[in-house]
Each structure stands twice: as structure tokens, then as C-alpha cells.
C-alpha atoms as a PDB file:
ATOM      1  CA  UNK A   1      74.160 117.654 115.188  1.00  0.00           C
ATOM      2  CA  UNK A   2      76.404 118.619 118.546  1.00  0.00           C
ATOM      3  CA  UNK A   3      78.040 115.316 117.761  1.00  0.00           C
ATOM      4  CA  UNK A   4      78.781 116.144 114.027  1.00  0.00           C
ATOM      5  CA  UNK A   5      79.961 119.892 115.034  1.00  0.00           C
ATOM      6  CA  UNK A   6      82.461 118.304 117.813  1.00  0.00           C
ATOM      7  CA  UNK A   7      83.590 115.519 115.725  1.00  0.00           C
ATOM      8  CA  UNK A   8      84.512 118.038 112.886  1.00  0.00           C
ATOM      9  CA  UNK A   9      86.097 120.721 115.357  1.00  0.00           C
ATOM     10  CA  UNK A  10      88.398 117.683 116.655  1.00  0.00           C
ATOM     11  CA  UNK A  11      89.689 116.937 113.249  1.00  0.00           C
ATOM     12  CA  UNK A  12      90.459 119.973 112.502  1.00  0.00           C
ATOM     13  CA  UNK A  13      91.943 121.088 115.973  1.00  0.00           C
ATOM     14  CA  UNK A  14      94.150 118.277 115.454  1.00  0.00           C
ATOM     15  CA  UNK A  15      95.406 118.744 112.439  1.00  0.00           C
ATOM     16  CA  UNK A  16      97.438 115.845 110.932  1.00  0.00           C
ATOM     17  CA  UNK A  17      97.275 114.457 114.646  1.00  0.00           C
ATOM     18  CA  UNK A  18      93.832 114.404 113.343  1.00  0.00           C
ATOM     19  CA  UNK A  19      93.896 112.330 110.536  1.00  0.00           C
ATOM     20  CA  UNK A  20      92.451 108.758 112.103  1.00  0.00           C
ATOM     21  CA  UNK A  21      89.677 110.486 113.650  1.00  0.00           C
ATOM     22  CA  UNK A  22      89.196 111.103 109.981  1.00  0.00           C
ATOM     23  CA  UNK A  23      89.560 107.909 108.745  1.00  0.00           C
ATOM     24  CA  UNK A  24      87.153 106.811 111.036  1.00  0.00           C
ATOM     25  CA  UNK A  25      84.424 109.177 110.015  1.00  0.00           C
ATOM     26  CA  UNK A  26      85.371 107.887 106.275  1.00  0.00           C
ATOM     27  CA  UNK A  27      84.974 104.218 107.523  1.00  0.00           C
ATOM     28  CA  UNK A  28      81.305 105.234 109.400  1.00  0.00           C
ATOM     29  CA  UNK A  29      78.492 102.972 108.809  1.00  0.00           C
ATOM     30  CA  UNK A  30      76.389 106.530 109.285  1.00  0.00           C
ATOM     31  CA  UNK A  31      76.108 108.317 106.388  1.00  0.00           C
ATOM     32  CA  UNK A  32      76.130 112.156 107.869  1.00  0.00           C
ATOM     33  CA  UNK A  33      79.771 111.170 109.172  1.00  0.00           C
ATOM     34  CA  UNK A  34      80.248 109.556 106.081  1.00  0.00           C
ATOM     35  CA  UNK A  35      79.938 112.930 104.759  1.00  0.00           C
ATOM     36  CA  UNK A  36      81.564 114.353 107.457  1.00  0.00           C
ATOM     37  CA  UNK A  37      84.832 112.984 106.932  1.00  0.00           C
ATOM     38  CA  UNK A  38      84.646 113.801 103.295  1.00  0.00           C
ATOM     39  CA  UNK A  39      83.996 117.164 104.092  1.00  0.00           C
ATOM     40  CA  UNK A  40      86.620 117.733 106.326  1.00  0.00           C
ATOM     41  CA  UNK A  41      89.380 115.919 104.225  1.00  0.00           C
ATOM     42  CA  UNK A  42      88.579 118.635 101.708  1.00  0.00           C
ATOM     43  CA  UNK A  43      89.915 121.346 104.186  1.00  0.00           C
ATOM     44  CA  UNK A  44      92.801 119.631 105.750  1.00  0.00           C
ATOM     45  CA  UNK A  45      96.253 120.340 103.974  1.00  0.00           C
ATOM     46  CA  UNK A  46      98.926 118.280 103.792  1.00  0.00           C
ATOM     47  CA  UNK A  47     100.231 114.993 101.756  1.00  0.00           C
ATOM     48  CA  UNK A  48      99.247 113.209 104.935  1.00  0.00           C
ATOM     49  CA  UNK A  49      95.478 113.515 104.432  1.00  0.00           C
ATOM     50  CA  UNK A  50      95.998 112.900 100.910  1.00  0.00           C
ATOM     51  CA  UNK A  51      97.733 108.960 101.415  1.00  0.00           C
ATOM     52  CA  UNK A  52      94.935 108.794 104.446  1.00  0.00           C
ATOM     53  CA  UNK A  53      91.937 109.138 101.853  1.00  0.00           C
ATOM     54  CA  UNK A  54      93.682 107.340  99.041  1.00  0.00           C
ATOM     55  CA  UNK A  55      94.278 104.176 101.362  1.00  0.00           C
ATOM     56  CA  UNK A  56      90.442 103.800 101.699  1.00  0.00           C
ATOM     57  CA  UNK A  57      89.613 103.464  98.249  1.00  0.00           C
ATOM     58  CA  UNK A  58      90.466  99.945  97.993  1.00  0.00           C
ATOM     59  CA  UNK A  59      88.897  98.968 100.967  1.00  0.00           C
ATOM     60  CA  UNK A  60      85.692 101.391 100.601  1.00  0.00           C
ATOM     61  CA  UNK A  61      82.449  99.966  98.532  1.00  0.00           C
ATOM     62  CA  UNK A  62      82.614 100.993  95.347  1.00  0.00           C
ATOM     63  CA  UNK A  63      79.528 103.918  95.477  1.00  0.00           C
ATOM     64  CA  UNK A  64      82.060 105.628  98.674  1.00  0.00           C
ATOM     65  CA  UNK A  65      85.425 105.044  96.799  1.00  0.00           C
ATOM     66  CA  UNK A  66      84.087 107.331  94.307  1.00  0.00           C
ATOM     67  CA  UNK A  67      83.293 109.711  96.707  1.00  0.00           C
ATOM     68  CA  UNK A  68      86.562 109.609  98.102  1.00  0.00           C
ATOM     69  CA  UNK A  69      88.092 110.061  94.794  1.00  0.00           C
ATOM     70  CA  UNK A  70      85.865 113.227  93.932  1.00  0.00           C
ATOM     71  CA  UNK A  71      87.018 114.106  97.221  1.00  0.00           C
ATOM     72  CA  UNK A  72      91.071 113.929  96.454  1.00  0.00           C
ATOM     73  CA  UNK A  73      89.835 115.565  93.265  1.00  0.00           C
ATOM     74  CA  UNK A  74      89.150 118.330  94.907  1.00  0.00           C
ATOM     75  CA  UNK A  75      91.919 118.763  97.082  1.00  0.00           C
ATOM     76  CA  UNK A  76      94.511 121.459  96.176  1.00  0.00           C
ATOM     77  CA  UNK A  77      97.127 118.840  95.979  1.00  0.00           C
ATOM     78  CA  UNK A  78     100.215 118.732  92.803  1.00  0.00           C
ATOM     79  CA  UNK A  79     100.515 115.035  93.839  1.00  0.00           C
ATOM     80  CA  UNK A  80      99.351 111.650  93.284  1.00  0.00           C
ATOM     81  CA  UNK A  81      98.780 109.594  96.512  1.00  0.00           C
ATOM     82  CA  UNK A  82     100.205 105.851  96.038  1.00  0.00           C
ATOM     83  CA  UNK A  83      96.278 104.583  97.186  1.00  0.00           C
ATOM     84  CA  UNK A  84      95.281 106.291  93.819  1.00  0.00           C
ATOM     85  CA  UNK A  85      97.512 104.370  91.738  1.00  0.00           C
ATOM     86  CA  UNK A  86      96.614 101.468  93.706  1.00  0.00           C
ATOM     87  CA  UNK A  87      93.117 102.353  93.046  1.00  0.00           C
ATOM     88  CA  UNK A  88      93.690 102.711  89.074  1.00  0.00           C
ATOM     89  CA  UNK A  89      95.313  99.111  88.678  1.00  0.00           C
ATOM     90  CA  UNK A  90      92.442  96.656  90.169  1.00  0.00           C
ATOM     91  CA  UNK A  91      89.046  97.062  91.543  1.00  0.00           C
ATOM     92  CA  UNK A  92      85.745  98.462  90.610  1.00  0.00           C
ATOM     93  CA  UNK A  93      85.773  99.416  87.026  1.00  0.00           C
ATOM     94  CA  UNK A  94      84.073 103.049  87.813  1.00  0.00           C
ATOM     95  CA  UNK A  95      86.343 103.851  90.137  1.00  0.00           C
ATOM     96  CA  UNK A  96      89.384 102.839  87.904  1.00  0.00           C
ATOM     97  CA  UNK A  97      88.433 105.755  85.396  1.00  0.00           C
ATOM     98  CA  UNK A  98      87.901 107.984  88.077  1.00  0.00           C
ATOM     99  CA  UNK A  99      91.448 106.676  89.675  1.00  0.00           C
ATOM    100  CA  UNK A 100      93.171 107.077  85.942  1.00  0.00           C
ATOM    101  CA  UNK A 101      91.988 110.093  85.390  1.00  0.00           C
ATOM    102  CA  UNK A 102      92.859 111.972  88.748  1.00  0.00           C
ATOM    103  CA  UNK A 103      96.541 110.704  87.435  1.00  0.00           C
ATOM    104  CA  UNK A 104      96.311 111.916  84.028  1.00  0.00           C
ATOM    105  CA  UNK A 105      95.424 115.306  85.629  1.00  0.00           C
ATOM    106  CA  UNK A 106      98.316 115.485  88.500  1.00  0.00           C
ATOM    107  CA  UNK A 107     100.300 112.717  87.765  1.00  0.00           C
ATOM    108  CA  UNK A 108     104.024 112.932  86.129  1.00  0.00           C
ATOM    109  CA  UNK A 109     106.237 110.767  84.109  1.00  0.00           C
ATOM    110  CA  UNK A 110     106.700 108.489  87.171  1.00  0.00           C
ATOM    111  CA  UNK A 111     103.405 107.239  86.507  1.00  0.00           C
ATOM    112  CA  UNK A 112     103.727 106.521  82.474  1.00  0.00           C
ATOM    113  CA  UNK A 113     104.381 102.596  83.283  1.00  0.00           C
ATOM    114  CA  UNK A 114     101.360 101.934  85.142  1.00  0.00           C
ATOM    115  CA  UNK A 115      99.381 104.118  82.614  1.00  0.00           C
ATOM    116  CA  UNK A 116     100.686 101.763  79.769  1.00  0.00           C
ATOM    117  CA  UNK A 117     100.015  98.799  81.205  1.00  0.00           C
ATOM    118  CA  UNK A 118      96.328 100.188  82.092  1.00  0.00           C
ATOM    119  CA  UNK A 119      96.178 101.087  78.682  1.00  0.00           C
ATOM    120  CA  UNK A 120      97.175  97.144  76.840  1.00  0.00           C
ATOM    121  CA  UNK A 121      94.373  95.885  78.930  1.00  0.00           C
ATOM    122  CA  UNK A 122      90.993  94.154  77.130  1.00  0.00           C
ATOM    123  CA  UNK A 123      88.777  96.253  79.083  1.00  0.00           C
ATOM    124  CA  UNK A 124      87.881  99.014  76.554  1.00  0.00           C
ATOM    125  CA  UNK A 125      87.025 101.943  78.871  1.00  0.00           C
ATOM    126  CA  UNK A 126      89.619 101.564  81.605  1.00  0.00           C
ATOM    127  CA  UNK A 127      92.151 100.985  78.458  1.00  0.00           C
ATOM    128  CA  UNK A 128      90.754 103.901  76.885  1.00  0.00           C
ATOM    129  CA  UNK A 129      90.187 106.007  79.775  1.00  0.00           C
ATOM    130  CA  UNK A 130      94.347 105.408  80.800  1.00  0.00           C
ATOM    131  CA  UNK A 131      94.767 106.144  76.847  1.00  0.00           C
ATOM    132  CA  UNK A 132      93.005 109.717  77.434  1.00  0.00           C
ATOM    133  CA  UNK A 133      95.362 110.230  80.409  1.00  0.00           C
ATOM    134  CA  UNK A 134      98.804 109.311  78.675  1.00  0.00           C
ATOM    135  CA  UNK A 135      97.653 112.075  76.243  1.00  0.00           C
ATOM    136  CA  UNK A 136      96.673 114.592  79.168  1.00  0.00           C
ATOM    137  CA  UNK A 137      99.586 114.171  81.207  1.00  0.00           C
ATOM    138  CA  UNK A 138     101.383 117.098  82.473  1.00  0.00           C
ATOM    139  CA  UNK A 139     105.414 117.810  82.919  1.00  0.00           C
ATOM    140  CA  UNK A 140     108.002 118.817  80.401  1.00  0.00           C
ATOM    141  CA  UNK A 141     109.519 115.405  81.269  1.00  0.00           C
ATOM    142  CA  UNK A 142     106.940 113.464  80.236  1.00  0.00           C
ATOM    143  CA  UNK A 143     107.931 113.503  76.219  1.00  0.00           C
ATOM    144  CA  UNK A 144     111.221 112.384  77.221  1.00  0.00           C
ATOM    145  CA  UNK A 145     110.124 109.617  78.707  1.00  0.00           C
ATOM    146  CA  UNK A 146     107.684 108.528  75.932  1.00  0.00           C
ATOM    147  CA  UNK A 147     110.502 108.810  73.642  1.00  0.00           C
ATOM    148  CA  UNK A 148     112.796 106.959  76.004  1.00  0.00           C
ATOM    149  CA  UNK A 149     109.990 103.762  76.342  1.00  0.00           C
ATOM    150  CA  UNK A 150     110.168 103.791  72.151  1.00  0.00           C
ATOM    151  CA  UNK A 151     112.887 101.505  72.168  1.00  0.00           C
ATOM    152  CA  UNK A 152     112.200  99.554  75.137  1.00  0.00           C
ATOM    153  CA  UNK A 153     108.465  98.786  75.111  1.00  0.00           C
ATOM    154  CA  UNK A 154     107.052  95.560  74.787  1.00  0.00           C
ATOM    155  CA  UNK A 155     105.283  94.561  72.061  1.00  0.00           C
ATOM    156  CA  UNK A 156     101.648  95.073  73.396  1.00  0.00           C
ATOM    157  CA  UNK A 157     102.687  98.901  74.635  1.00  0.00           C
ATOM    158  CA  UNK A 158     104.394  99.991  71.794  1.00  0.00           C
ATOM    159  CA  UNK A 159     101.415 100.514  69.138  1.00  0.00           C
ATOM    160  CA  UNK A 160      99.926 102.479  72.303  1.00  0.00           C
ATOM    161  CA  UNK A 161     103.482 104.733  72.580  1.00  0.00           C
ATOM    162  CA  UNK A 162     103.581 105.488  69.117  1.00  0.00           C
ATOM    163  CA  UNK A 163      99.705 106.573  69.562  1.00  0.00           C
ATOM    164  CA  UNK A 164     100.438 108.853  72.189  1.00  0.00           C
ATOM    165  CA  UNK A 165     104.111 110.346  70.051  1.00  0.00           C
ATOM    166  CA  UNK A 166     101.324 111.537  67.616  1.00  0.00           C
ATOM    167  CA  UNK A 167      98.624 112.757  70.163  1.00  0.00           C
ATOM    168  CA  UNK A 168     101.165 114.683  72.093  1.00  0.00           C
ATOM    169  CA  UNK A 169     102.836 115.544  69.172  1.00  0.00           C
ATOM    170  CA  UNK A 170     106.033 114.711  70.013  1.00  0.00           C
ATOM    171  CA  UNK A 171     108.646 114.838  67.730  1.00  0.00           C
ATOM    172  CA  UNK A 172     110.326 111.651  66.476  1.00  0.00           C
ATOM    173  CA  UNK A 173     109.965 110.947  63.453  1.00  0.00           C
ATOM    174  CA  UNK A 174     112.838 109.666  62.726  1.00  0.00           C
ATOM    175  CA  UNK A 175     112.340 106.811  65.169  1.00  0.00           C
ATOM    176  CA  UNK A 176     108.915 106.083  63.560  1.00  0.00           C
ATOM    177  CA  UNK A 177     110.061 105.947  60.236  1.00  0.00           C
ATOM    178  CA  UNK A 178     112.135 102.929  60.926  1.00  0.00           C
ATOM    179  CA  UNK A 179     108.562 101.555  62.770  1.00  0.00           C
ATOM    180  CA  UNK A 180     107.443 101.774  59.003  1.00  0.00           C
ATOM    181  CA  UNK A 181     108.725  98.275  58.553  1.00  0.00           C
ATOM    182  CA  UNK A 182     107.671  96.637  61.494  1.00  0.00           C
ATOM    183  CA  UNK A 183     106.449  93.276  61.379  1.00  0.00           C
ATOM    184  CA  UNK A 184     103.602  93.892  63.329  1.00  0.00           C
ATOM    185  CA  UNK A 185     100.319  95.408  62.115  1.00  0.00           C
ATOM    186  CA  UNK A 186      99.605  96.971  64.224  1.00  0.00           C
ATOM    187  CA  UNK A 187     102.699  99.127  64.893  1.00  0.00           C
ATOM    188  CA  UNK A 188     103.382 100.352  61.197  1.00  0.00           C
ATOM    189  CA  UNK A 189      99.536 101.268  61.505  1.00  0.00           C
ATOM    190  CA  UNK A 190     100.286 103.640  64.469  1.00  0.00           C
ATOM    191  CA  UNK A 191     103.565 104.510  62.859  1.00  0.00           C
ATOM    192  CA  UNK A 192     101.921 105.675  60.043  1.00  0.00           C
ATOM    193  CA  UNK A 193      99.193 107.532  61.830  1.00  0.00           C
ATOM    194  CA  UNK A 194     101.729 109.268  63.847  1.00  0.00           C
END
């Protein structure tokens, strides 16, 4: 327990000087500084300690990169760590969702490209679960940008675009009228819809 208590005060008296001593409680076989370090990363302010924790989840099992995504949940942090984004695009499906949805919650425009692409993949929940987050998004730029990717998607994103125009509500329809006549299915379906 004196171990736990110093361990802890040291992180914290250390501030972002701190932040491997953190990491290495996050990497602990033992559980209690397992818990520790995800503890203490909830405390500790700063960007710094938000990349630190995001870098682990694609090296940590998948039970503790859920933890550590709860954990950046939690945080009091506007913005999305690069590890997160990491963590959405590959890896264990659970923690994708959890990943994607963390971004749909803080992330911005900047992150609409790897949302689509999560969201044209065959896996049904992660596709669905980056579809949810498109919609959920937050930042007056964001619409922009949807209606900016209109007339550059690719094929495979653009049924998912014009999905997200309506869900959002965005207004163009103008632009989907023309998608009316599409020779894809698909597309005049969503257009349609829209």
C-alpha cells in the first residue's frame, strides 16, 4: 500500500515530468498499479498525458485498452489524441467502437476522412458505430466539410455522405437532386432518403 501511495505521489509531484512513471504503472503486469496508473491519468492535465495514454492502446491487451479508453473518456480534454485515431482504424473490434466513439464525441472535421473510411468497411458494427459518430460530430465546420466531400467522394463513401447530409440535416438539396440520377443504386437510394 506504502508502495502504491509513493508511486502515485511521484506522478503527481512530477507532473508532466511524470508522465513515464505513468506509463509504466499502465504497462504493470500488477493489476493494483494497473489501476494505479489509470487512476492517476484521470487527474493529470495536460495534452501530454492524453498522447501518453492513447499510445498504449495499441500495444495494451484488448480487456486494458478499454480501460484506457474509458480512462481518456473521462478526461476533461476538447481533443482527440492521434493514439485514439490510431486505435479506431485497426485492432480489437471492441475497442474500435469505443475508439470511434470517443471521436464522434470530441473529434472535429479533421477527423471526417478516417470516420468515412471506418464507415465503407464490411464489419457492420465498427461501420455502424463510425456511422453513429459522423452523425454526432461536433463543430460548426463540420457541415462544410460534408458538403465539401459531396463532390469528391469515392464511390463507396458517397451513399454514406449523402446519409449523414440527411441525418445532420444539412442543407443541400440542390446537390442531391442531381444524385437523383445516379447510376448507382445505391446513391439515388440515399439521395432520395435525404
Amino acid at each position: 500500500l506504502r508502495k502504491l501511495e509513493a508511486t502515485r505521489g511521484a506522478i503527481v509531484a512530477q507532473g508532466t515530468e511524470g508522465i513515464p512513471l505513468l506509463v509504466a504503472q499502465l504497462n504493470s503486469p500488477d493489476r493494483r498499479f494497473f489501476q494505479l496508473g489509470l487512476s492517476v491519468a484521470r487527474e493529470l492535465p495536460g495534452a501530454e498525458v492524453d498522447e501518453a495514454v492513447a499510445a498504449e492502446l495499441t500495444q495494451a491487451a484488448p480487456q486494458r485498452a478499454d480501460l484506457l479508453m474509458y480512462t481518456l473518456a473521462d478526461r476533461e480534454s476538447a481533443s482527440v489524441p492521434s493514439g485514439v485515431v490510431t486505435a479506431a482504424a485497426q485492432g480489437d473490434k471492441e475497442v474500435r467502437i469505443a475508439a470511434i466513439n470517443l471521436i464522434g464525441r470530441r473529434g472535429t472535421a479533421a477527423h471526417l476522412d478516417a470516420l468515412l473510411g471506418i464507415a465503407t468497411e464490411a464489419e457492420a458494427e465498427v461501420a455502424s458505430a463510425a456511422e453513429e459518430a459522423l452523425v454526432n460530430l461536433p463543430g460548426d465546420d463540420v457541415h462544410e466539410a460534408i458538403i465539401a466531400r459531396l463532390t469528391k467522394a469515392q464511390s463507396e463513401e458517397l451513399p454514406v455522405i449523402i446519409a449523414l447530409i440527411g441525418e445532420r440535416r444539412i442543407d443541400a438539396s440542390a446537390a442531391l437532386t442531381t444524385m437523383l440520377d445516379d447510376p448507382q443504386k445505391a446513391v439515388r437510394t440515399a439521395a432520395l432518403a435525404a
